[in-house]
Protein backbone atom coordinates (compact mmCIF):
# COMPACT_ATOMS: atom_id res chain seq x y z
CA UNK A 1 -17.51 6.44 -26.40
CA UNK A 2 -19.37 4.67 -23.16
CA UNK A 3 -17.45 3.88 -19.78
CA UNK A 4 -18.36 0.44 -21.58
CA UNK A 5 -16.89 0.35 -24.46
CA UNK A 6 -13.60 1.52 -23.35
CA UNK A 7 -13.02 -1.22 -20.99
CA UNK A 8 -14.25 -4.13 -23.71
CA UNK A 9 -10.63 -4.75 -23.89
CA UNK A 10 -9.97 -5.60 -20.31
CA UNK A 11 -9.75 -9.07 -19.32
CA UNK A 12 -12.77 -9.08 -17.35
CA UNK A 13 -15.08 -7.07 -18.52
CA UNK A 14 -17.27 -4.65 -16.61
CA UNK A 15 -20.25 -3.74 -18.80
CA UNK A 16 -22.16 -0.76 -18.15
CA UNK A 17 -25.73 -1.85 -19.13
CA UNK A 18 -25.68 -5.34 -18.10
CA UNK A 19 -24.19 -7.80 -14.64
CA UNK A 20 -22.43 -9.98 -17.00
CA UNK A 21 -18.50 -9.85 -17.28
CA UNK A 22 -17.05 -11.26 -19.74
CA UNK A 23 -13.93 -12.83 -20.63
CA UNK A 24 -11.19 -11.58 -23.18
CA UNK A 25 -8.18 -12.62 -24.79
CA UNK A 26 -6.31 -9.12 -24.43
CA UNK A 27 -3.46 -8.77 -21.27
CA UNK A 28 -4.93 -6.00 -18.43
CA UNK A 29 -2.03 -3.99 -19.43
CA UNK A 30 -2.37 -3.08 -22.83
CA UNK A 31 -3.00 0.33 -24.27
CA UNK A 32 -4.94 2.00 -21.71
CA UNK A 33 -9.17 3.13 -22.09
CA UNK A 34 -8.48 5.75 -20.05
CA UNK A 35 -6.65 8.86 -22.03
CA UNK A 36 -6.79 11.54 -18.81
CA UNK A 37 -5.67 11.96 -15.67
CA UNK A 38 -7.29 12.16 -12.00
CA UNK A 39 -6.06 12.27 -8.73
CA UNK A 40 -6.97 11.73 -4.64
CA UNK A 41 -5.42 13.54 -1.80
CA UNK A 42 -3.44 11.29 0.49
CA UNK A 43 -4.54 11.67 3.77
CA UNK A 44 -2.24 10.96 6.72
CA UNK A 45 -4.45 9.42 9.43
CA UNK A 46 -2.66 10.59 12.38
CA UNK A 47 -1.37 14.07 10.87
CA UNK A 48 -3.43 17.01 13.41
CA UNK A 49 -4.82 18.75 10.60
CA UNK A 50 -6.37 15.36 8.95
CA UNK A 51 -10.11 15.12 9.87
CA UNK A 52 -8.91 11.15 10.88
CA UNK A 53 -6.63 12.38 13.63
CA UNK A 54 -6.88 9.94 16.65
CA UNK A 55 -4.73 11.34 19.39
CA UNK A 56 -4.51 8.12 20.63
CA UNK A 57 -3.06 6.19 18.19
CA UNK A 58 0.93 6.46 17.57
CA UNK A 59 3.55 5.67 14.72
CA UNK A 60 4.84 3.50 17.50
CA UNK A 61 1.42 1.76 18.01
CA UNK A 62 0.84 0.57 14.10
CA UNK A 63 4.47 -0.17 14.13
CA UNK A 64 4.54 -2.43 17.08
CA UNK A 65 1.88 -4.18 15.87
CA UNK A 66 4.09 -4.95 12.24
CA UNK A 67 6.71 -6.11 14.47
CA UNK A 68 4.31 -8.72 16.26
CA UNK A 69 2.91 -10.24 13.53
CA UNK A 70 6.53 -10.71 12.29
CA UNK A 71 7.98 -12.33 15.31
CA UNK A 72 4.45 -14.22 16.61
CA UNK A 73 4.21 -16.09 13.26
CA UNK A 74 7.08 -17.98 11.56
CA UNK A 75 4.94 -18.37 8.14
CA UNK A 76 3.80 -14.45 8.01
CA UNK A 77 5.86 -13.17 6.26
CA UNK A 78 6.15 -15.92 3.60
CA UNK A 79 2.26 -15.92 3.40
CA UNK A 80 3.08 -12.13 1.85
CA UNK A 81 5.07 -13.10 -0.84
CA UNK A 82 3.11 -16.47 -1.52
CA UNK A 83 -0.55 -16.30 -1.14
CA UNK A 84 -2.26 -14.32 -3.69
CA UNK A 85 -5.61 -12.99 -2.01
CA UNK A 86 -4.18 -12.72 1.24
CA UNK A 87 -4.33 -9.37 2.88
CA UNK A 88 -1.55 -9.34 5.52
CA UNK A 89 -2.58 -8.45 9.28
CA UNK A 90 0.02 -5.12 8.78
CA UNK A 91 -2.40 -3.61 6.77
CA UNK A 92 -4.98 -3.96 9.03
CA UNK A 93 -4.51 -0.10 10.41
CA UNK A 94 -3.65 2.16 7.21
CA UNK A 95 -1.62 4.88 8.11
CA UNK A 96 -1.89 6.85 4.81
CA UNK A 97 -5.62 6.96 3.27
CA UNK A 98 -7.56 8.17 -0.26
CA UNK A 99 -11.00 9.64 -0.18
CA UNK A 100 -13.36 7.54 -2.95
CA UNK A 101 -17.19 7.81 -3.61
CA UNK A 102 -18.98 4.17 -4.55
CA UNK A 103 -22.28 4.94 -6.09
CA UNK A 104 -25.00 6.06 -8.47
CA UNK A 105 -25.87 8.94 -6.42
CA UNK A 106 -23.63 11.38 -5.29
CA UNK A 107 -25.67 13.43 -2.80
CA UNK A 108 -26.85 10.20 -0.96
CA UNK A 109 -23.03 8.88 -0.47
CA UNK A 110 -20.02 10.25 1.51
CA UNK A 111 -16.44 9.68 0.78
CA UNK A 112 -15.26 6.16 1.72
CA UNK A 113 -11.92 6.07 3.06
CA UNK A 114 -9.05 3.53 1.75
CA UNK A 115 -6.04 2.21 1.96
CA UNK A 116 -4.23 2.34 -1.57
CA UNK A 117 -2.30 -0.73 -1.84
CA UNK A 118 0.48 -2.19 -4.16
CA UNK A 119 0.57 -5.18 -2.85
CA UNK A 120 -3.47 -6.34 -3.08
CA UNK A 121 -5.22 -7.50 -5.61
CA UNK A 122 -9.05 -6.78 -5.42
CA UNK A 123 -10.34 -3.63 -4.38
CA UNK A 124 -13.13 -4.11 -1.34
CA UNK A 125 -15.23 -2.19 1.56
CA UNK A 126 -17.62 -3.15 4.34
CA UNK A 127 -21.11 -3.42 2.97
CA UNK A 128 -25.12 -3.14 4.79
CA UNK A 129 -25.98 -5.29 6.66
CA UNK A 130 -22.62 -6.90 8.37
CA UNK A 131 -23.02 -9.33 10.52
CA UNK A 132 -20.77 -9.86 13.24
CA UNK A 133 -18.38 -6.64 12.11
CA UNK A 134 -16.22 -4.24 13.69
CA UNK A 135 -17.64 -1.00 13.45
CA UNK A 136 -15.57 1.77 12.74
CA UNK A 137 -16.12 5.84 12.45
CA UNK A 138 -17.95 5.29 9.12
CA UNK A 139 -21.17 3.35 8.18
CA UNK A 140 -20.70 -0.09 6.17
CA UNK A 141 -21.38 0.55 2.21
CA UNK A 142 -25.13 0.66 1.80
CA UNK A 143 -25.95 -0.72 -1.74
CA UNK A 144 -29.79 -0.24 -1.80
CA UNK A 145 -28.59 3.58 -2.03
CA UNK A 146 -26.86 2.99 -5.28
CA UNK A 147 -29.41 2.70 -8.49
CA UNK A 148 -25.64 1.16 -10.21
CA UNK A 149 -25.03 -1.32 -7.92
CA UNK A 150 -25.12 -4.84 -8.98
CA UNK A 151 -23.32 -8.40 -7.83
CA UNK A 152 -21.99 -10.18 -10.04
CA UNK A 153 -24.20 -13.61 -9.79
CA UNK A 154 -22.94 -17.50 -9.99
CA UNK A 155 -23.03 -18.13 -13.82
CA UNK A 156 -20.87 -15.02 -14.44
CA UNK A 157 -17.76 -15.79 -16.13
CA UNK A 158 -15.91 -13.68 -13.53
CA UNK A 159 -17.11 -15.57 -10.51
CA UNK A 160 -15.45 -18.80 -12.24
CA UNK A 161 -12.14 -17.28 -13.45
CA UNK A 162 -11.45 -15.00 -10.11
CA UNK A 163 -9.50 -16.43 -7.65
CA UNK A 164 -10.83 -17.70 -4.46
CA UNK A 165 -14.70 -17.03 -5.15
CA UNK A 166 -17.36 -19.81 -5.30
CA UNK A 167 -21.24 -19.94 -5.71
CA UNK A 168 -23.36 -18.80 -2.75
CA UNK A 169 -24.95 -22.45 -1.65
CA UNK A 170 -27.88 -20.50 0.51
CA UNK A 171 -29.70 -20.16 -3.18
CA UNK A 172 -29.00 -16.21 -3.20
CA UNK A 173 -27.41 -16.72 -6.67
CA UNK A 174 -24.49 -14.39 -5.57
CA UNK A 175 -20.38 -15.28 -6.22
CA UNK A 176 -18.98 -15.33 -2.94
CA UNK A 177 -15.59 -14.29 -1.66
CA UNK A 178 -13.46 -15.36 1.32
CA UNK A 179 -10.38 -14.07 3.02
CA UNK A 180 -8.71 -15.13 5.77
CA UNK A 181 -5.37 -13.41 7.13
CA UNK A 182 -2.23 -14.47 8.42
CA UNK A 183 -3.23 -14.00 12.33
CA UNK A 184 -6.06 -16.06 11.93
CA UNK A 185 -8.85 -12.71 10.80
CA UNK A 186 -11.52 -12.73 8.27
CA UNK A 187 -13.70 -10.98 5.62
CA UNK A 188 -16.27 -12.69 3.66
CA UNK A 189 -19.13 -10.68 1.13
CA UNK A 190 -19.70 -11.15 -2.38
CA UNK A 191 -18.10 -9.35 -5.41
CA UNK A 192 -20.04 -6.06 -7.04
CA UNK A 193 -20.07 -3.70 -9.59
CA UNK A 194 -20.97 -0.16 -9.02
CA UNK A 195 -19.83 3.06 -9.75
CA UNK A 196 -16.42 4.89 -8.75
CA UNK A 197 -16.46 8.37 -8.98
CA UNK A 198 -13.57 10.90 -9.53
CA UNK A 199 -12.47 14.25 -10.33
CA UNK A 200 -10.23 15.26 -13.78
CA UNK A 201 -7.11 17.63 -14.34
CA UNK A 202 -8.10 18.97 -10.50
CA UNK A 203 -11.54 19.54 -11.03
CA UNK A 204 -13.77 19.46 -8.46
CA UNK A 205 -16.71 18.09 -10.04
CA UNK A 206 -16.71 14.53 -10.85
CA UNK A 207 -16.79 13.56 -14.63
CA UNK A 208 -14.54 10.01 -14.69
CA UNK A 209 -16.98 7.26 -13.54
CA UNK A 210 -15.92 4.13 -14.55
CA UNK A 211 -17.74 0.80 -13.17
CA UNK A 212 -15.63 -1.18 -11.19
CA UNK A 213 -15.41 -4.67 -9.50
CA UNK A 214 -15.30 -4.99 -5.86
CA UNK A 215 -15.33 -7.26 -2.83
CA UNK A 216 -18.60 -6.21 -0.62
CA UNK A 217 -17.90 -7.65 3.38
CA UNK A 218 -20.98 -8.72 4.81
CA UNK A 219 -18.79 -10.71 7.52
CA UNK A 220 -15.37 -9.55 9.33
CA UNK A 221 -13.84 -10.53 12.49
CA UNK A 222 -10.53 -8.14 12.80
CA UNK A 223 -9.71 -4.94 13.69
CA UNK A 224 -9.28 -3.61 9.90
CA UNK A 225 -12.24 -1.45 9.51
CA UNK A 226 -12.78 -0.40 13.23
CA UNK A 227 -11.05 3.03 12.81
CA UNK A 228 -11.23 5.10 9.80
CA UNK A 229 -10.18 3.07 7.58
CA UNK A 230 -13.07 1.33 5.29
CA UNK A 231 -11.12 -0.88 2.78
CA UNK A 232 -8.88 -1.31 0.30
CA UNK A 233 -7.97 0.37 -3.29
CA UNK A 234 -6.19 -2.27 -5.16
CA UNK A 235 -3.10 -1.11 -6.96
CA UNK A 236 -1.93 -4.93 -7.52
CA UNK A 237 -1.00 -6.20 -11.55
CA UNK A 238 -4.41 -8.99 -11.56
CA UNK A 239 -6.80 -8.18 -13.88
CA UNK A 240 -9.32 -7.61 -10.87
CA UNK A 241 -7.23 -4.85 -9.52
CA UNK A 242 -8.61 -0.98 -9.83
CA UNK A 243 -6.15 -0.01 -12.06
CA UNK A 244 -6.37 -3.02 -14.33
CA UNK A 245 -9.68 -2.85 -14.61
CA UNK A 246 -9.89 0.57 -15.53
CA UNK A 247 -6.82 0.41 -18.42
CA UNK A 248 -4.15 3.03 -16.96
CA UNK A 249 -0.76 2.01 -17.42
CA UNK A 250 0.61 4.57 -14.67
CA UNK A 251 0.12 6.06 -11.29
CA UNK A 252 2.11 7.53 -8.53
CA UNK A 253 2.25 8.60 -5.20
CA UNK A 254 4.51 10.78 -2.59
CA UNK A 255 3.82 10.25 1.20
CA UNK A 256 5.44 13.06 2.82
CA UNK A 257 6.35 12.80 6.29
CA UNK A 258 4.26 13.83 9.17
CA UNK A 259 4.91 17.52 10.58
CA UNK A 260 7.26 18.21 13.21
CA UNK A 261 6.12 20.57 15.87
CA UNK A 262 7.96 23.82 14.45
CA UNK A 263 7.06 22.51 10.72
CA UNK A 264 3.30 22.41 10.47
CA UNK A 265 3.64 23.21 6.49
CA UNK A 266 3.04 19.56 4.88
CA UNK A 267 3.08 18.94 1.62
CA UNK A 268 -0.12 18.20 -0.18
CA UNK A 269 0.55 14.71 -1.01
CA UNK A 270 -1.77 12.42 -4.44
CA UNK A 271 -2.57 9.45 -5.44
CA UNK A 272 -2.23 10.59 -8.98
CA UNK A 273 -3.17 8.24 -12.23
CA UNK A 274 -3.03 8.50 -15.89
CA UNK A 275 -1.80 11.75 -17.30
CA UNK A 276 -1.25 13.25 -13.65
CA UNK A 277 0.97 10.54 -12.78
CA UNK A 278 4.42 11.71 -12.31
CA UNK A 279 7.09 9.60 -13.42
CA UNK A 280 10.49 11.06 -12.97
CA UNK A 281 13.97 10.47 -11.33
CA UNK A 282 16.06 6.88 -11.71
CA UNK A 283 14.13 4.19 -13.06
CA UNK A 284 14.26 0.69 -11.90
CA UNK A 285 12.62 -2.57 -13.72
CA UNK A 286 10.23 -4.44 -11.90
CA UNK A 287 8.51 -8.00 -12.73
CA UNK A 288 5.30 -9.14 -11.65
CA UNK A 289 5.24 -12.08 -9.00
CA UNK A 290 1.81 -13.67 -7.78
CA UNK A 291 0.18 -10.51 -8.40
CA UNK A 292 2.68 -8.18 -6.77
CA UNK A 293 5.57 -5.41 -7.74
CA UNK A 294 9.27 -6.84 -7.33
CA UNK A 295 12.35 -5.64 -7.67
CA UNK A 296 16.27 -6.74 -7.20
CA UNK A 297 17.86 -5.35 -4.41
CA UNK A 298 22.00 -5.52 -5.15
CA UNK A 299 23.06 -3.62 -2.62
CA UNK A 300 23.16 -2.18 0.94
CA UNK A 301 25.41 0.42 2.30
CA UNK A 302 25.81 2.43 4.84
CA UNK A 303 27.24 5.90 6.23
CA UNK A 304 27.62 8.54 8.97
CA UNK A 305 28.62 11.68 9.43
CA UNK A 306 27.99 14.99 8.10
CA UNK A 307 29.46 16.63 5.06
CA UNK A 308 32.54 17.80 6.97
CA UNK A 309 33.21 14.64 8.59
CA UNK A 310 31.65 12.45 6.27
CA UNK A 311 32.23 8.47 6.57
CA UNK A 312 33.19 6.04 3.46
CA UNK A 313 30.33 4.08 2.80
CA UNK A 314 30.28 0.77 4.97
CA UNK A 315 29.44 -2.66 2.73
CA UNK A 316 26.46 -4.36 4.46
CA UNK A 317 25.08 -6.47 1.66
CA UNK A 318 27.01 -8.21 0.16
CA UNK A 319 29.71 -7.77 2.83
CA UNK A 320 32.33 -9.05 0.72
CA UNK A 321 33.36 -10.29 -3.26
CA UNK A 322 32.24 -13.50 -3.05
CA UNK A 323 28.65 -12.67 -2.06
CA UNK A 324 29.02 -10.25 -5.06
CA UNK A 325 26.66 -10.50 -7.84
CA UNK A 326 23.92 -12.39 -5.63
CA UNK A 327 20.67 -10.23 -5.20
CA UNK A 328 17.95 -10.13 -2.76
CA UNK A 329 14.48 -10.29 -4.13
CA UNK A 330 12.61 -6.97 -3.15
CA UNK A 331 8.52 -6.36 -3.01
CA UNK A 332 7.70 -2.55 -3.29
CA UNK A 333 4.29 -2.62 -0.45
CA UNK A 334 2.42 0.53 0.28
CA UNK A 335 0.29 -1.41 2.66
CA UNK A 336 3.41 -2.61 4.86
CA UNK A 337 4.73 -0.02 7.00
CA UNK A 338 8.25 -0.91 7.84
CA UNK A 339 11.00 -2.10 5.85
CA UNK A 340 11.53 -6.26 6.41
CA UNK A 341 15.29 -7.01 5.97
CA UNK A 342 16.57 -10.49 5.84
CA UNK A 343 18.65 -10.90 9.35
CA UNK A 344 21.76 -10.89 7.51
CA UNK A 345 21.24 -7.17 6.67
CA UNK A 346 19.09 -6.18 9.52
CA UNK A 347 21.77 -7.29 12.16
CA UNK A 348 24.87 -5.44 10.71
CA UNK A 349 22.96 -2.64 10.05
CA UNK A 350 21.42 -2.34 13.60
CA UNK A 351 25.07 -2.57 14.94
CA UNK A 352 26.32 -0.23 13.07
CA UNK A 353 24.09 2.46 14.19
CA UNK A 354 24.03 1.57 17.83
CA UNK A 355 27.88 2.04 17.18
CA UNK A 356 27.76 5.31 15.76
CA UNK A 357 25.02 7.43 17.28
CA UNK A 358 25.56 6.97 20.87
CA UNK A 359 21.98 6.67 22.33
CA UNK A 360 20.67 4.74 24.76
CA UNK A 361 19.13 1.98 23.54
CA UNK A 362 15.01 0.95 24.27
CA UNK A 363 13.91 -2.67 23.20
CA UNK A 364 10.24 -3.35 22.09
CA UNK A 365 8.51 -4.30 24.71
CA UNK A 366 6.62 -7.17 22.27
CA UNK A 367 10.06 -8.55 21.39
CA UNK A 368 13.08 -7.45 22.65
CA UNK A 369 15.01 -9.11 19.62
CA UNK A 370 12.76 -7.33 16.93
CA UNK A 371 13.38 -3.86 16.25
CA UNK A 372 14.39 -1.08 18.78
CA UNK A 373 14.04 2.34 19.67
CA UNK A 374 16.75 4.95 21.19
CA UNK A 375 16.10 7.98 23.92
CA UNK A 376 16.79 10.66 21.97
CA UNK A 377 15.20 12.88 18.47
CA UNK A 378 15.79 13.08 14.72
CA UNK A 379 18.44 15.67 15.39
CA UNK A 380 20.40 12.87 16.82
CA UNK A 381 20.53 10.65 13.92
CA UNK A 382 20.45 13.25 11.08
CA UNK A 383 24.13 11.78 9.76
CA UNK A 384 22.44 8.64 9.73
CA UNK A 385 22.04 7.13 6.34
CA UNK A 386 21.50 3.99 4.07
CA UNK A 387 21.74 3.09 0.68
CA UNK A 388 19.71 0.99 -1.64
CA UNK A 389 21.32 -0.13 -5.17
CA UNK A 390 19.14 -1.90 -7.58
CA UNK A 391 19.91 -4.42 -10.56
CA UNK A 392 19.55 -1.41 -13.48
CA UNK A 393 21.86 1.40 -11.39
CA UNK A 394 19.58 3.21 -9.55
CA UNK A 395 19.95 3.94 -5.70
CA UNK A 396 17.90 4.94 -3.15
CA UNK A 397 19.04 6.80 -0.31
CA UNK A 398 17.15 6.35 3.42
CA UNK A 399 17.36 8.85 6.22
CA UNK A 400 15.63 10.97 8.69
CA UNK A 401 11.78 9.78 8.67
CA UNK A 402 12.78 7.10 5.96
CA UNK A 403 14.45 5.51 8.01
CA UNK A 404 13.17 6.05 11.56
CA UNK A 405 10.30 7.25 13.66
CA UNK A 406 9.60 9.07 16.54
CA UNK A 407 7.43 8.07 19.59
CA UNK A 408 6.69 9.12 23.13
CA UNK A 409 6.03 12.62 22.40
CA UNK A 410 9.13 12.80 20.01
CA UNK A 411 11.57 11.43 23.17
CA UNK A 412 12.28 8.78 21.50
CA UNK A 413 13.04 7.89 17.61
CA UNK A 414 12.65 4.36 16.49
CA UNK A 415 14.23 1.94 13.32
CA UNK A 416 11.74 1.86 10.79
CA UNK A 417 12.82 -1.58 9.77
CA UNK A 418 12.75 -5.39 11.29
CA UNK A 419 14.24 -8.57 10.53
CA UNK A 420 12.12 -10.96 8.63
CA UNK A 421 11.95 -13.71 6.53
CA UNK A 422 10.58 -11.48 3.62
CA UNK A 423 12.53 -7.87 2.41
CA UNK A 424 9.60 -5.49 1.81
CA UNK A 425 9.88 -1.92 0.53
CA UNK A 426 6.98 -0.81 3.37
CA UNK A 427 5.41 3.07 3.09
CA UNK A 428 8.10 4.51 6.09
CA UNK A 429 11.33 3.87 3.65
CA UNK A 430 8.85 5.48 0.96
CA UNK A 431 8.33 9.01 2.45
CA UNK A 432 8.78 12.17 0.61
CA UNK A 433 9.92 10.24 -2.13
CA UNK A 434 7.56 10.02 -5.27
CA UNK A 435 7.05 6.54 -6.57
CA UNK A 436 5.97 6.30 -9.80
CA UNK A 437 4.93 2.59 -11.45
CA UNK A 438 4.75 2.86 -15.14
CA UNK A 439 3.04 -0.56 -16.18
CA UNK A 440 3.85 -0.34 -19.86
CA UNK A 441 7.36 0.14 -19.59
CA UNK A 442 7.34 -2.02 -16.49
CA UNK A 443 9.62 0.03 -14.31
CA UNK A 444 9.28 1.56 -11.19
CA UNK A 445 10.56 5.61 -10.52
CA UNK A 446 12.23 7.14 -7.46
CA UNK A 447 12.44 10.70 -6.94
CA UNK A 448 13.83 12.27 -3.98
CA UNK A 449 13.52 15.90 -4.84
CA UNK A 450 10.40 15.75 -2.15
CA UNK A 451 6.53 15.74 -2.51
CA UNK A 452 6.53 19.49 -2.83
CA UNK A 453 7.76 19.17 -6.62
C-alpha cells in the first residue's frame, strides 16, 4: 500500500500524487497507518562530543533567557497555555535537537536540525530565499532541490481549515502562514508538502518516507534559527502536527543529562516512534488542551538528607487539609527548559532549600526575584529532592540535574525552576527519565530507571 493510501484516513490529507489535501471525517488519532517503528538520535547541543557544541553558549545562558521572558512579560506565560500557534520565545534556542532529511533527493540534502516539541503544533524550517533572516550554521531549506516539494495553494481545503493561514494577496496563489511570538518576534512562509525521510528498526538506510505538511519561513526576525537549530518537529495533538499526520499513536523520548567532567560516558539518547517507542514505568492520564499535553499535578513534596539521615517528606502543595483535593493544572513542554511553578510552590520550595543546603546564595543578575543560583556543585545538593504526585497515583521524583544546573565552569549549580503564572513540565525536570505519550490510551509514562535501559 502507497505512503498515500495509508494516510487517507487522516484529517488532512497529504496525497502523494497530487497538492490537494483533503478533508476527512476520521479523528488524527485513530488506528495508526504506520505499523513500524523508527527513531532519531537526540542530540545535546552543548554536550563536547555533539558536532553542535558552541563553547560559548551555557545551561546558564538559555536558562537566563527563560527567566527573562518570564519576568519582562506579565502575559507570557499565559500566551503558552492560550494561544494555539504561538511558539514561545523559550524555545527560541533548543537545547536538545533531532537530525531530519526534507526532500526528494537524498544525496543533494543534509540533515536539518530540530527541535522536537510537545507543546507545538505545526512542524516548520527556514526556506530559500529568506528575506530579512537570521542566518544560522546551516543553509535555509532549498525547495527547487526537492523534485517532491509542493505548497499547498489558496483553494486547498487545508489552507481554509488550518489555523492562522490566509491566501497570498501578491497573486502567487500560495496559503500563507504567520507567527508572531510573545517578545514581539516573527516567522512568516507558506505551508508545503515534501518528503520526510527516516530510518526503520535501526537501519541505516532510509525506507519510511511519508509526505508531510510543513511551515516554509521565507521571513524571520528573532534569534531562533541563528545557531544550529533550523526549526521545529511538531509533537503537538492538531491534526497538522508530525505525528498526527503520519497516524502513530506513540512516541518517546529520554534526555539524559549532560556529562560531568569524570563521566564522559552519555547515554545514547532517541526520539523513538511507533513500535520503538518505549512505554513503561507509572502511567499518568493526560487530556488535550488547545493543542497541548496536560496533566493534574496533586501534589508537591519535599525532602533532604541521605538514607542515614533521611528527612520526612515536607508538604509544599497543598500545605495543609483544606487545600486538599485542589489540583494544579500541569503542561508536559519539551520545548520549555525550566520547570514554571505557581509562586505559591516556587517560594516555599526555594526556602526550604536555602534552609537546608547551606550555600551561599547568587541572584540572577536579570531579576534578582526570579530564580537563583548557589556557589557551590551537585555534590552539595545530592540529598536534595522533590516530589511530584499526579491525579491517577503516579509520582515523579526530581533531583540532581532534574532539578538543578550547573554554571560558571561547574562553581556554581542553579534551580532549574521559576515562578510563573503558568506550571510547565520544561525538558531540565525531564532528564534521564523516559517519557513515553501513548495517544490511544491517552496517558503519559515516566520511567526513572535512566536512558541507558
Amino acid at each position: 500500500m502507497s505512503i498515500g493510501a495509508l494516510m487517507l484516513s487522516t484529517l488532512l490529507f497529504v496525497a502523494v500524487d497530487s497538492a490537494v489535501h483533503e478533508k476527512v471525517a476520521s479523528p488524527p488519532f485513530g488506528e495508526p497507518s504506520f505499523k513500524g517503528g523508527f527513531s532519531l538520535p537526540i542530540i545535546h547541543r552543548n554536550a563536547p562530543t555533539s558536532p553542535l557544541w558552541d563553547p560559548t553558549v551555557t545551561a546558564f545562558d538559555l536558562f537566563k533567557e527563560e527567566i527573562q521572558l518570564v519576568a519582562s512579560s506579565p502575559v507570557a506565560a499565559d500566551a503558552l497555555a492560550s494561544e494555539k500557534m504561538v511558539v514561545p520565545t523559550h524555545f527560541r534556542r533548543g537545547l536538545y535537537l533531532v537530525p531530519l532529511r526534507i526532500g526528494g533527493s537524498l544525496d543533494r540534502i543534509s540533515s536539518r536540525y530540530l527541535m522536537f516539541d510537545t507543546g507545538s503544533d505545526l512542524s516548520w524550517t527556514q526556506c530559500y530565499p529568506c528575506h530579512d533572516c537570521g542566518h544560522g550554521h546551516f543553509a535555509p531549506y532549498i525547495p527547487f532541490k526537492s523534485s517532491t516539494f509542493r505548497s499547498v495553494s489558496c483553494d486547498d481545503p487545508l489552507c481554509e481549515h488550518a489555523p492562522d493561514a490566509s491566501c497570498d494577496e501578491s497573486g502567487s496563489g500560495k496559503c500563507r502562514f504567520f507567527r508572531e511570538y510573545v517578545d514581539g518576534s516573527m516567522a512568516s512562509g507558506y505551508l508545503a508538502s515534501d518528503i520526510f525521510h527516516f530510518s526503520l528498526e535501526g537501519n541505516t538506510d532510509y525506507h519510511f518516507e511519508p509526505e508531510v505538511v510543513f511551515g516554509c519561513s521565507t521571513a524571520e526576525k528573532s534569534v531562533f534559527v541563528r545557531e544550529y537549530n533550523t526549526g521545529i518537529l511538531s509533537l503537538g495533538t492538531s491534526s497538522l502536527s508530525f505525528v498526527a499526520q503520519v497516524r502513530l499513536d506513540r512516541f518517546s523520548y529520554c534526555v539524559p543529562a549532560p556529562a560531568r567532567r569524570d563521566d564522559d560516558d552519555q547515554a545514547l539518547s532517541y526520539l523513538r516512534f511507533g513500535s520503538q517507542a518505549r512505554i513503561s514505568g507509572k502511567r499518568i492520564p493526560f487530556w488535550n488542551d488547545r493543542d497541548k499535553y496536560y496533566v493534574h499535578l496533586k501534589r508537591v513534596t519535599y525532602q533532604h538528607g541521605n538514607r542515614l539521615s533521611q528527612q520526612q517528606p515536607v508538604p509544599i502543595f497543598p500545605r495543609d487539609e483544606a487545600a486538599a483535593g485542589s489540583n494544579v493544572k500541569l503542561l508536559v513542554d519539551s520545548g520549555t527548559l525550566g520547570m514554571w511553578l505557581p509562586e505559591s510552590i516556587f517560594y516555599p520550595l526555594q526556602k526550604k532549600i536555602d534552609t537546608d543546603i547551606y550555600l551561599i546564595r547568587v541572584h540572577f543578575v536579570v531579576n534578582p526575584n526570579n530564580g537563583c543560583c548557589y556557589i557551590g556543585t551537585m555534590k552539595d545538593v545530592e540529598e536534595v529532592s522533590v516530589t511530584l504526585g499526579f491525579v491517577g497515583g503516579a509520582e515523579m521524583e526530581l533531583f540532581g540535574d532534574s532539578l538543578f544546573f550547573e554554571y560558571n565552569n561547574s562553581e556554581w549549580i542553579c534551580l532549574g525552576f521559576t515562578p510563573s503564572n503558568t506550571t510547565v513540565l520544561g525538558i531540565y525536570a525531564q532528564r534521564n527519565t523516559s517519557m513515553g505519550f501513548d495517544l490511544s490510551e491517552k496517558e503519559i509514562s515516566i520511567d526513572q530507571a535512566g536512558c541507558r535501559s
